[in-house]
Protein backbone atom coordinates (compact mmCIF):
# COMPACT_ATOMS: atom_id res chain seq x y z
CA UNK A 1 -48.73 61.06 6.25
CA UNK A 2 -52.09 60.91 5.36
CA UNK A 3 -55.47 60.75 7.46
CA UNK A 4 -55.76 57.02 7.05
CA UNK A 5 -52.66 56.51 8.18
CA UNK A 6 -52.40 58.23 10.33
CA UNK A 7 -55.47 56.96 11.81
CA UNK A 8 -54.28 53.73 11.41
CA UNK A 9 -51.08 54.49 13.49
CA UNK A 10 -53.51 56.08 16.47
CA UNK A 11 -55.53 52.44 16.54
CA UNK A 12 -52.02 50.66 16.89
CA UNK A 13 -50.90 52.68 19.28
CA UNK A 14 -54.11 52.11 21.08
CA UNK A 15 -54.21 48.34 20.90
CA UNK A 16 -52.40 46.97 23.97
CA UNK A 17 -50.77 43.71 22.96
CA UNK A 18 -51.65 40.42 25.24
CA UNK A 19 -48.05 38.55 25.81
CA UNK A 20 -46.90 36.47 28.65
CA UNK A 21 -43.59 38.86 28.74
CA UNK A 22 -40.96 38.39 25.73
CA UNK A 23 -38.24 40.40 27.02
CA UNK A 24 -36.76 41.80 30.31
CA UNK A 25 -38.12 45.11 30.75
CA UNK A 26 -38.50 47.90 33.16
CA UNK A 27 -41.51 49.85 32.28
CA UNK A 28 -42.15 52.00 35.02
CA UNK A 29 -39.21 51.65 37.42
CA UNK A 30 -37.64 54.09 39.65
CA UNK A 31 -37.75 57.77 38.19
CA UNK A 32 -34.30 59.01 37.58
CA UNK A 33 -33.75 62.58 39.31
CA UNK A 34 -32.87 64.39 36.48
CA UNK A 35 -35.79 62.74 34.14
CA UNK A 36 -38.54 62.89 37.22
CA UNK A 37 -37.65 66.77 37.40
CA UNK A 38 -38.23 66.93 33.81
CA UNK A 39 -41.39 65.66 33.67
CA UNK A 40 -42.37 67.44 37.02
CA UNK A 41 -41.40 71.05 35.08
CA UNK A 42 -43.62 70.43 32.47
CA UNK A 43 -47.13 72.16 32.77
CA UNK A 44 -50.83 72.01 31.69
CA UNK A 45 -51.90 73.41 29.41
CA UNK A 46 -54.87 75.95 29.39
CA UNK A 47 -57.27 78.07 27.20
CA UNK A 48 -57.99 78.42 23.75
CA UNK A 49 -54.77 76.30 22.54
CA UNK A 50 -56.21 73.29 24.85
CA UNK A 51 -59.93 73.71 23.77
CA UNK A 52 -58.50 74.03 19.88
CA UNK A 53 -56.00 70.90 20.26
CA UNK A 54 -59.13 68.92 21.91
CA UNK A 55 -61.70 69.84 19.60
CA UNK A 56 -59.73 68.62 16.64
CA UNK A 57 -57.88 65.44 18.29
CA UNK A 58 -61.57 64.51 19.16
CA UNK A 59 -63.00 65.49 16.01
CA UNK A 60 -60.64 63.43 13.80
CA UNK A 61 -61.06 60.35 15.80
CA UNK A 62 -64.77 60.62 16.70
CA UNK A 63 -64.78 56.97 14.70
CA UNK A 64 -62.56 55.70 17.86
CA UNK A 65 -64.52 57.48 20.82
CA UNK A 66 -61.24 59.00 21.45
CA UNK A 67 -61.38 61.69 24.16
CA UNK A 68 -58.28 63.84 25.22
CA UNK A 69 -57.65 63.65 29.11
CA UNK A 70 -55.37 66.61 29.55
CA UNK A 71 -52.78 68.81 27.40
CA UNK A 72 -49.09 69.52 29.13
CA UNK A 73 -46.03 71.69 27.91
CA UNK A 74 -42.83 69.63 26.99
CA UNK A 75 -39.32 70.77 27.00
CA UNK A 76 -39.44 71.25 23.08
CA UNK A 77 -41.03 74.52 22.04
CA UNK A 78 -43.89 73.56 19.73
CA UNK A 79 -44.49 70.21 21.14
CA UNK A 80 -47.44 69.13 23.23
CA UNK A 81 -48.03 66.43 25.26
CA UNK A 82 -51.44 64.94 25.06
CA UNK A 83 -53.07 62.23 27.31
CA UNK A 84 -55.82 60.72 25.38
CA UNK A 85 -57.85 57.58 26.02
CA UNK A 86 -57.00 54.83 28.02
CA UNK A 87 -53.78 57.16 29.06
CA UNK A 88 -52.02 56.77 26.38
CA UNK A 89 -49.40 59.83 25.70
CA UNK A 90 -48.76 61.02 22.39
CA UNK A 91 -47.20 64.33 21.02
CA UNK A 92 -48.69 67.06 18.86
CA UNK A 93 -47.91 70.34 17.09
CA UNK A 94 -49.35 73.29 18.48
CA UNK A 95 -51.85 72.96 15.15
CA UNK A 96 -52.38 69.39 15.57
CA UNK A 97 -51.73 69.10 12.46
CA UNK A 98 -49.17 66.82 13.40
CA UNK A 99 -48.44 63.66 16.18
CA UNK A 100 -45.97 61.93 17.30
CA UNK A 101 -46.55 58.36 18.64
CA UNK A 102 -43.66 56.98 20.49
CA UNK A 103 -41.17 57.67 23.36
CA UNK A 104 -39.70 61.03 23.85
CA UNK A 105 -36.20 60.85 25.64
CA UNK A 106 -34.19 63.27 27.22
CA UNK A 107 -30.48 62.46 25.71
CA UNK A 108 -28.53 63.79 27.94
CA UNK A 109 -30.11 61.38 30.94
CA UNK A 110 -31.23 58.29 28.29
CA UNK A 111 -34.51 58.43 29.82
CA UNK A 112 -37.63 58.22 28.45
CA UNK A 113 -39.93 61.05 29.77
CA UNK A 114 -43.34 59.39 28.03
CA UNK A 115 -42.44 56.28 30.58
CA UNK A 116 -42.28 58.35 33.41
CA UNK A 117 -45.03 60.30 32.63
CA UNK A 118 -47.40 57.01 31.90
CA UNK A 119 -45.39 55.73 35.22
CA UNK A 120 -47.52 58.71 37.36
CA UNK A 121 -50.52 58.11 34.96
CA UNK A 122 -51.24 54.69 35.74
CA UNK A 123 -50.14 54.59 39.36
CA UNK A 124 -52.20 51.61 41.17
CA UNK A 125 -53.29 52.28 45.08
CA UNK A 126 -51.27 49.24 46.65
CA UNK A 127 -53.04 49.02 49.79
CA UNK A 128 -56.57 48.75 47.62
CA UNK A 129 -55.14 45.37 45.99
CA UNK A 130 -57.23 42.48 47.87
CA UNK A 131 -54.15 40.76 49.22
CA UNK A 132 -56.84 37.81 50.97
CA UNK A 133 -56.89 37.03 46.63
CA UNK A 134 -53.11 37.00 46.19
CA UNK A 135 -51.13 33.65 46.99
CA UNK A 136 -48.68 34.98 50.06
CA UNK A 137 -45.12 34.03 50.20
CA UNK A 138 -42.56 35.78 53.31
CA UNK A 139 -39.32 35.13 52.87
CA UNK A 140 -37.18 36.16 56.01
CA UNK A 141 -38.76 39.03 57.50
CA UNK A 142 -40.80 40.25 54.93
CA UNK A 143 -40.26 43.89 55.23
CA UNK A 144 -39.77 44.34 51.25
CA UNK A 145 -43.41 44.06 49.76
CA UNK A 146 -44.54 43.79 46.17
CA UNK A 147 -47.74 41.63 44.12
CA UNK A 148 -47.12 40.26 41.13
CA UNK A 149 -49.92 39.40 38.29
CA UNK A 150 -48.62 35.87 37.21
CA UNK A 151 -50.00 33.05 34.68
CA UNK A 152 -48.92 29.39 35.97
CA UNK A 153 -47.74 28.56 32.54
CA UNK A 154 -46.30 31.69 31.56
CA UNK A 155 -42.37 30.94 30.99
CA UNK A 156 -41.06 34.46 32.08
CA UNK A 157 -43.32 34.44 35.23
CA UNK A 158 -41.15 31.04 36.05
CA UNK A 159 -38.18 33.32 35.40
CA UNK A 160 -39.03 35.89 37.98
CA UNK A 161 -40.06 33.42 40.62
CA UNK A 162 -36.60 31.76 40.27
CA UNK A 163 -35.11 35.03 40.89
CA UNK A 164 -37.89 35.97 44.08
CA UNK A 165 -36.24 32.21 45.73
CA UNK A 166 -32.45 34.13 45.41
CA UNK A 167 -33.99 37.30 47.72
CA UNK A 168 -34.95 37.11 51.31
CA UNK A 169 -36.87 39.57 53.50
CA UNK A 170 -39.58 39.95 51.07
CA UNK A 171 -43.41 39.25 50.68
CA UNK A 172 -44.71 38.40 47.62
CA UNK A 173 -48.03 38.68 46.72
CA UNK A 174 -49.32 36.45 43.70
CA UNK A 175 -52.27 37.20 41.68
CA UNK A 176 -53.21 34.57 39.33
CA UNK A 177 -54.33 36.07 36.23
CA UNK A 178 -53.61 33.14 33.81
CA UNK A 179 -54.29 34.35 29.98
CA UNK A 180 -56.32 31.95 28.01
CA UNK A 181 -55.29 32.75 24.77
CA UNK A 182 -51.87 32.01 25.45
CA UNK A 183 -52.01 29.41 28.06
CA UNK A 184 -55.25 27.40 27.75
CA UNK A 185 -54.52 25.04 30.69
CA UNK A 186 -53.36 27.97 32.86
CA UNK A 187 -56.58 28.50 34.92
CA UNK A 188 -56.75 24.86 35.67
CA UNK A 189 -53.53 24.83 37.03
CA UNK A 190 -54.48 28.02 39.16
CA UNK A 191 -57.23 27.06 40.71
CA UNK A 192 -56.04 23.48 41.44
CA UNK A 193 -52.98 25.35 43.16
CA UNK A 194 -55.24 27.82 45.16
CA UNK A 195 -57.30 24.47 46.46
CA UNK A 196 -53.92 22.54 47.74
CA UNK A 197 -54.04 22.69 51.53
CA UNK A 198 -50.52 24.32 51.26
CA UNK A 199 -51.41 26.92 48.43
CA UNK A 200 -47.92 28.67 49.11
CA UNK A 201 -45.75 25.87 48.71
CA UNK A 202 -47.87 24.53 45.62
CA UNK A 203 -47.19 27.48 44.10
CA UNK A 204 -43.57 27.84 44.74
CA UNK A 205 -42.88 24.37 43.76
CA UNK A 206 -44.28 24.22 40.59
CA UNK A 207 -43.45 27.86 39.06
CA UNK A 208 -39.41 27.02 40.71
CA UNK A 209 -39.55 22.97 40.43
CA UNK A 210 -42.05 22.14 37.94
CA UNK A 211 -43.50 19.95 40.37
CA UNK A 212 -48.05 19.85 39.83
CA UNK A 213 -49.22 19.62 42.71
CA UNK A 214 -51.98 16.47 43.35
CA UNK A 215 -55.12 16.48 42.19
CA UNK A 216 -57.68 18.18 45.14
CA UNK A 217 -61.39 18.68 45.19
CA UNK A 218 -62.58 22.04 43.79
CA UNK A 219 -62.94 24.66 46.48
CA UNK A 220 -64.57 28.12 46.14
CA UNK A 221 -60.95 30.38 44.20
CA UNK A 222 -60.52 34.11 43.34
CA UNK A 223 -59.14 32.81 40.17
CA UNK A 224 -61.73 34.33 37.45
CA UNK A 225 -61.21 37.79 39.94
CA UNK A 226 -58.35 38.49 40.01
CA UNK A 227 -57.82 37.80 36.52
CA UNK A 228 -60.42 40.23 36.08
CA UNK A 229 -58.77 42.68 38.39
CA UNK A 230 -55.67 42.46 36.45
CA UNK A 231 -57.63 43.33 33.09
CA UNK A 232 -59.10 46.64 34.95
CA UNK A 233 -55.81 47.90 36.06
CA UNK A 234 -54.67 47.94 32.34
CA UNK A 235 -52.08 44.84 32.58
CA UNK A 236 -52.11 42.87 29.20
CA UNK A 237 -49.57 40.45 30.22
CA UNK A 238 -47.71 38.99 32.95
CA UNK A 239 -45.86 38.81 34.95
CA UNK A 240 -46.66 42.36 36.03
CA UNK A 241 -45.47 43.67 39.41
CA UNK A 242 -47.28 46.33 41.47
CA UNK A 243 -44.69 48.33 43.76
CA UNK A 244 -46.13 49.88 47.29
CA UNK A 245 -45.47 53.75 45.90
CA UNK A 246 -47.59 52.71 42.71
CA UNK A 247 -45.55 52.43 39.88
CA UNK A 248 -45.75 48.65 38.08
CA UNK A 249 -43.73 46.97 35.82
CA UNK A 250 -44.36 44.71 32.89
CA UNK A 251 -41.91 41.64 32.40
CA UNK A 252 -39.28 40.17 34.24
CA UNK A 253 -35.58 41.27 35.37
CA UNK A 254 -32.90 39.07 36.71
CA UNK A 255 -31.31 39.64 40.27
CA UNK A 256 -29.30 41.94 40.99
CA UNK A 257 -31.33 44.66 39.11
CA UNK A 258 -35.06 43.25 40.50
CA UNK A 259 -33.55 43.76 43.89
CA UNK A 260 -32.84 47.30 43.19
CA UNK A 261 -35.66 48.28 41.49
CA UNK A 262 -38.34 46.47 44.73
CA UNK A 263 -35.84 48.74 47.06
CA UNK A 264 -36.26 51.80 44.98
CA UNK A 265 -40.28 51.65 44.64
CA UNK A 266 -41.31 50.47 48.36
């Protein structure tokens, strides 16, 4: 592979892609023992191989402001683990001469040990979120918590709210972060939902109903914030749920498995 390629790889890989959610994933879920003590046994790296695999990651893509964030041992002899801009993880030789963009899994678990290790990377303080922004739904006694970043039009986000109204002793917190380019009549619909007297039930009925609420005079909305907010923590589409130990997941699973996962990362 040559530089330009290779280059051209390192700017994909870079790119986050904007989507409402295509497929049911599990990004960052629950940490499997085995895989989390993997990653855990894994250690920084230090000295002159650090300063020489810097120097030369930085130096090749000076074009891209690229800056390395830290260098870490992986279970392959050879193989380094580098955390470069934006967090992203990618792999090189101990020459870095040569990198590896993609997911490196443990076969005898199935997981994928880049996951985890963006999982601890891009952990999000829950109890910073500004939950007075977030449209509030308890559902018996609330004591399962979790925020979601949801678009009013996005179809997957309708998907996951269908499954939320099967679950019970939960609080959901909904952050509207409707994405223009997709949805272009998605932060009308937010706001006019934020500014019905009932914003809760609004909400709920349209994204499990498809009923729109009435029209309602324009009232003062964290809309263009929280969208904002959502941009700053890194999400690039929705839905994307925030647990309380940190960890967030892109896209939308169906009940039973969304039940297990809010249990696992409370």
């Amino acid at each position: 592979m040559n530089k330009t390629a290779l280059h051209t790889l390192l700017s994909l890989a870079l790119i986050p892609l904007a989507a409402c959610g295509q497929t049911p994933v599990s990004n960052h879920g629950p940490a499997s023992a085995p895989a989390a003590k993997a990653a855990t046994a894994a250690s920084e790296v230090g000295g002159d191989l650090a300063q020489s695999l810097t120097a030369k990651l930085e130096q090749t893509y000076a074009g891209q402001n690229l800056k390395v964030q830290s260098v870490r041992s992986t279970p392959i002899a050879g193989l380094y683990e580098v955390v470069v801009t934006g967090n992203q993880v990618v792999y090189v030789d101990a020459k870095a001469d040569y990198m590896l963009v993609g997911d490196l899994i443990d076969i005898n678990t199935r997981q994928s040990l880049t996951d985890e290790r963006a999982a601890e990377l891009n952990k999000i303080d829950f109890s910073s979120l500004p939950l007075a922004q977030a449209i509030k739904e308890v559902r018996g006694n609330g004591k399962l918590q979790v925020a979601v970043f949801s678009d009013p039009d996005c179809p997957f986000c309708k998907r996951l709210e269908h499954e939320f109204a099967k679950m019970s002793d939960i609080t959901i917190y909904n952050f509207m972060m409707p994405i223009a380019s997709l949805h272009p009549d998605a932060a009308r619909k937010a706001e006019l939902i934020w500014c019905q007297p009932d914003r809760t039930s609004a909400w709920t009925q349209w994204m499990r109903e498809s009923k729109m609420p009435p029209q309602a005079p324009a009232c003062d909305n964290p809309v263009a914030e929280t969208t904002s907010l959502g941009e700053q923590l890194g999400f690039t589409g929705t839905p994307t749920i925030v647990f309380p130990n940190g960890r967030t997941q892109s896209g939308y699973s169906p009940m039973p498995q969304l039940k297990q996962i809010i249990e696992s990362n409370q």
